[in-house]
Structures are given as C-alpha cells and as structure tokens.
Protein backbone atom coordinates (compact mmCIF):
# COMPACT_ATOMS: atom_id res chain seq x y z
CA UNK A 1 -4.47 -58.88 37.88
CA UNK A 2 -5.11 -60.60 34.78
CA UNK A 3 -8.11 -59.75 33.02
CA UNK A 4 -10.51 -63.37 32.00
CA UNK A 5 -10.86 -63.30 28.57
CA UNK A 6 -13.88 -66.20 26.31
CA UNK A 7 -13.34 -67.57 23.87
CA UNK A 8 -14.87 -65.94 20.22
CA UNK A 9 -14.69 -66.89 16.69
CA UNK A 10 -13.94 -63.87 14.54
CA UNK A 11 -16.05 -60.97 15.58
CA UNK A 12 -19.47 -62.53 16.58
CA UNK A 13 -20.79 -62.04 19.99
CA UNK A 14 -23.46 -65.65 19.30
CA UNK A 15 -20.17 -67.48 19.25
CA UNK A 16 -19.08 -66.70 22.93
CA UNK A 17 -17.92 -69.40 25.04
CA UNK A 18 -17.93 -68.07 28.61
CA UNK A 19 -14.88 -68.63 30.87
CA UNK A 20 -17.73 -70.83 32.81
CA UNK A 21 -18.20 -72.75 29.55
CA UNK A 22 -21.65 -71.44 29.31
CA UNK A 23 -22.60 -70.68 25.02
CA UNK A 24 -25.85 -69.39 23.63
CA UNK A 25 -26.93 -72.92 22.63
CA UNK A 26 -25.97 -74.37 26.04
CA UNK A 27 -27.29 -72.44 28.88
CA UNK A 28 -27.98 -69.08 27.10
CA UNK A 29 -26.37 -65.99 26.78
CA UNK A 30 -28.31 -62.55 27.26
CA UNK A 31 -28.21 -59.03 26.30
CA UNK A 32 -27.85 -56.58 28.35
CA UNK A 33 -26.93 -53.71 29.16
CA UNK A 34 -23.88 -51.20 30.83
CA UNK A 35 -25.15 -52.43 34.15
CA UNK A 36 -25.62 -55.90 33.28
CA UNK A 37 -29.45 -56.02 33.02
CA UNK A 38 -31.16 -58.14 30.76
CA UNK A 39 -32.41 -56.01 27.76
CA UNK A 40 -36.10 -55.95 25.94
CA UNK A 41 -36.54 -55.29 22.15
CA UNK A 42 -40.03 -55.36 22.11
CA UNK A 43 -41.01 -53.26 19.17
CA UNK A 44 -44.78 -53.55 19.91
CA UNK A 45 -44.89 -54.51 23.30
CA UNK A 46 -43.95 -52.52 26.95
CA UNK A 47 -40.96 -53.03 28.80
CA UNK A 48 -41.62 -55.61 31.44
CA UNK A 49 -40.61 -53.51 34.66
CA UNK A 50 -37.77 -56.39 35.14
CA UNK A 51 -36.12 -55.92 32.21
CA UNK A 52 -34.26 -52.67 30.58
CA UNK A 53 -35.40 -50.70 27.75
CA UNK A 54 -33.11 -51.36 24.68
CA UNK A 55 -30.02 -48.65 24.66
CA UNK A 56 -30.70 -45.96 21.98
CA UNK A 57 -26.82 -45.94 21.59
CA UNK A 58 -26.92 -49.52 20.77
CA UNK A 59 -24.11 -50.01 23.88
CA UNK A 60 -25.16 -53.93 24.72
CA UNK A 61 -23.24 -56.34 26.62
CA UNK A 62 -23.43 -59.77 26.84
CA UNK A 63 -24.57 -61.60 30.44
CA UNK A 64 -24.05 -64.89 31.38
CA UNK A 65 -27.00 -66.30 33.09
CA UNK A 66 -24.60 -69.05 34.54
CA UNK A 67 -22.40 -67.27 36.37
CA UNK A 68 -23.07 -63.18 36.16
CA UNK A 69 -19.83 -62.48 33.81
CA UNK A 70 -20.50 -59.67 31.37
CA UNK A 71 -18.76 -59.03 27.84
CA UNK A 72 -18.99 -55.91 25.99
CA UNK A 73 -20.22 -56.13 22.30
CA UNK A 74 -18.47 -53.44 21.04
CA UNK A 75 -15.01 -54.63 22.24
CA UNK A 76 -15.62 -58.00 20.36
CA UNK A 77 -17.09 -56.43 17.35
CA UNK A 78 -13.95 -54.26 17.50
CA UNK A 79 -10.98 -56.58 18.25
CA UNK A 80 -11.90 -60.22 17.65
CA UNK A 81 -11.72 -60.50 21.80
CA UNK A 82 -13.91 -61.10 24.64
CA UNK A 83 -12.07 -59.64 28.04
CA UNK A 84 -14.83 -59.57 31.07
CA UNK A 85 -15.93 -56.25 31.37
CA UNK A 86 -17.44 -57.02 34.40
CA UNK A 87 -19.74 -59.50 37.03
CA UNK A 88 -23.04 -59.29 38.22
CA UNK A 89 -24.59 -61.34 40.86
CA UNK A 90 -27.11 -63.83 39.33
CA UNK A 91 -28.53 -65.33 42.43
CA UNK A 92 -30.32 -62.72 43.74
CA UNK A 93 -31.45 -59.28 43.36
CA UNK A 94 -33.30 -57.58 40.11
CA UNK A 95 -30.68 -59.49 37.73
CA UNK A 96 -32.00 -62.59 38.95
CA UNK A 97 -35.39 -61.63 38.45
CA UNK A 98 -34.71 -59.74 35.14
CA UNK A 99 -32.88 -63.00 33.45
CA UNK A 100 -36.12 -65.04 34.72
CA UNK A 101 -38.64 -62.46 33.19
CA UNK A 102 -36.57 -62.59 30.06
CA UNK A 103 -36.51 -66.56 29.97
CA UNK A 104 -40.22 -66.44 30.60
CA UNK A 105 -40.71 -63.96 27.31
CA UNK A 106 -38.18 -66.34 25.08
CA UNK A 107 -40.03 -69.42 26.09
C-alpha cells in the first residue's frame, strides 16, 4: 500500500498542503496530538475539556480539519517530507467537537 504523502516546502510544518488540498491559510491546519486531538497552549488559561493539554515531549502532529489526515511534525522537521501518519474521523465524535472548541478559541 502506498503511503499519501503532502506536499512541504523545506522543513516547515505552516507550509503543508494536505493531499485534500486543505493549507493553513485555506481551511486551517491544527495541532494535535499522537491521537489526533486538537492541542491547547494556553499558558494562563485551563484546558478546555475538548481539547488536549500540550505534550510535555513536544510530540505534535498536524490535523486536517478537512478531511481527518494527520502528519507528524517531527518526521517533516526531520526529512523535508510529509507521509500521513494517520486519519481521524472529523465528522463526529470528540475530534469533531475538539476542532470546533479550538476554532471557537482562535476566533
């Protein structure tokens, strides 16, 4: 099986283009993390019960909100490449909710 790869420029996770077509100045990109669920840096404010806690270790990923494809950061910090590390269902469930708690903190 052949693994989807996006498309990157250099080694910069804000420059994905999702296999979907989906950027971060299109539809959005999130991150998230090793289970695909939206993250919260909120230095001075709780975690919304929606949304996970920042990882300590700094392991993010990459969701996108259009179509539940997630890329790991450290791979394309690494090589240069984006290769799915795995999909999520955005339609329902707490991803769904979690990516419209985050929208509703960003707007």
């Amino acid at each position: 099986m052949d693994t989807e790869t996006a498309e990157v420029i250099g080694h910069d996770v804000t420059t994905i283009t999702c296999v979907c077509g989906n950027t971060v100045s299109k539809d959005g990109l999130i991150q998230a993390n090793s289970q695909g669920v939206p993250v919260h840096l909120g230095e001075d404010t709780p975690v919304p019960a929606e949304l996970a806690a920042w990882p300590a270790d700094e392991d993010l990923y990459t969701l996108c909100p259009a179509c539940g494809r997630v890329y790991r950061d450290a791979v394309i910090e690494e090589t240069g490449t984006a290769p799915v590390a795995f999909r999520v269902d955005v339609a329902a469930g707490p991803v769904a909710e979690a990516i419209r708690v985050h929208w509703n903190l960003s707007t």
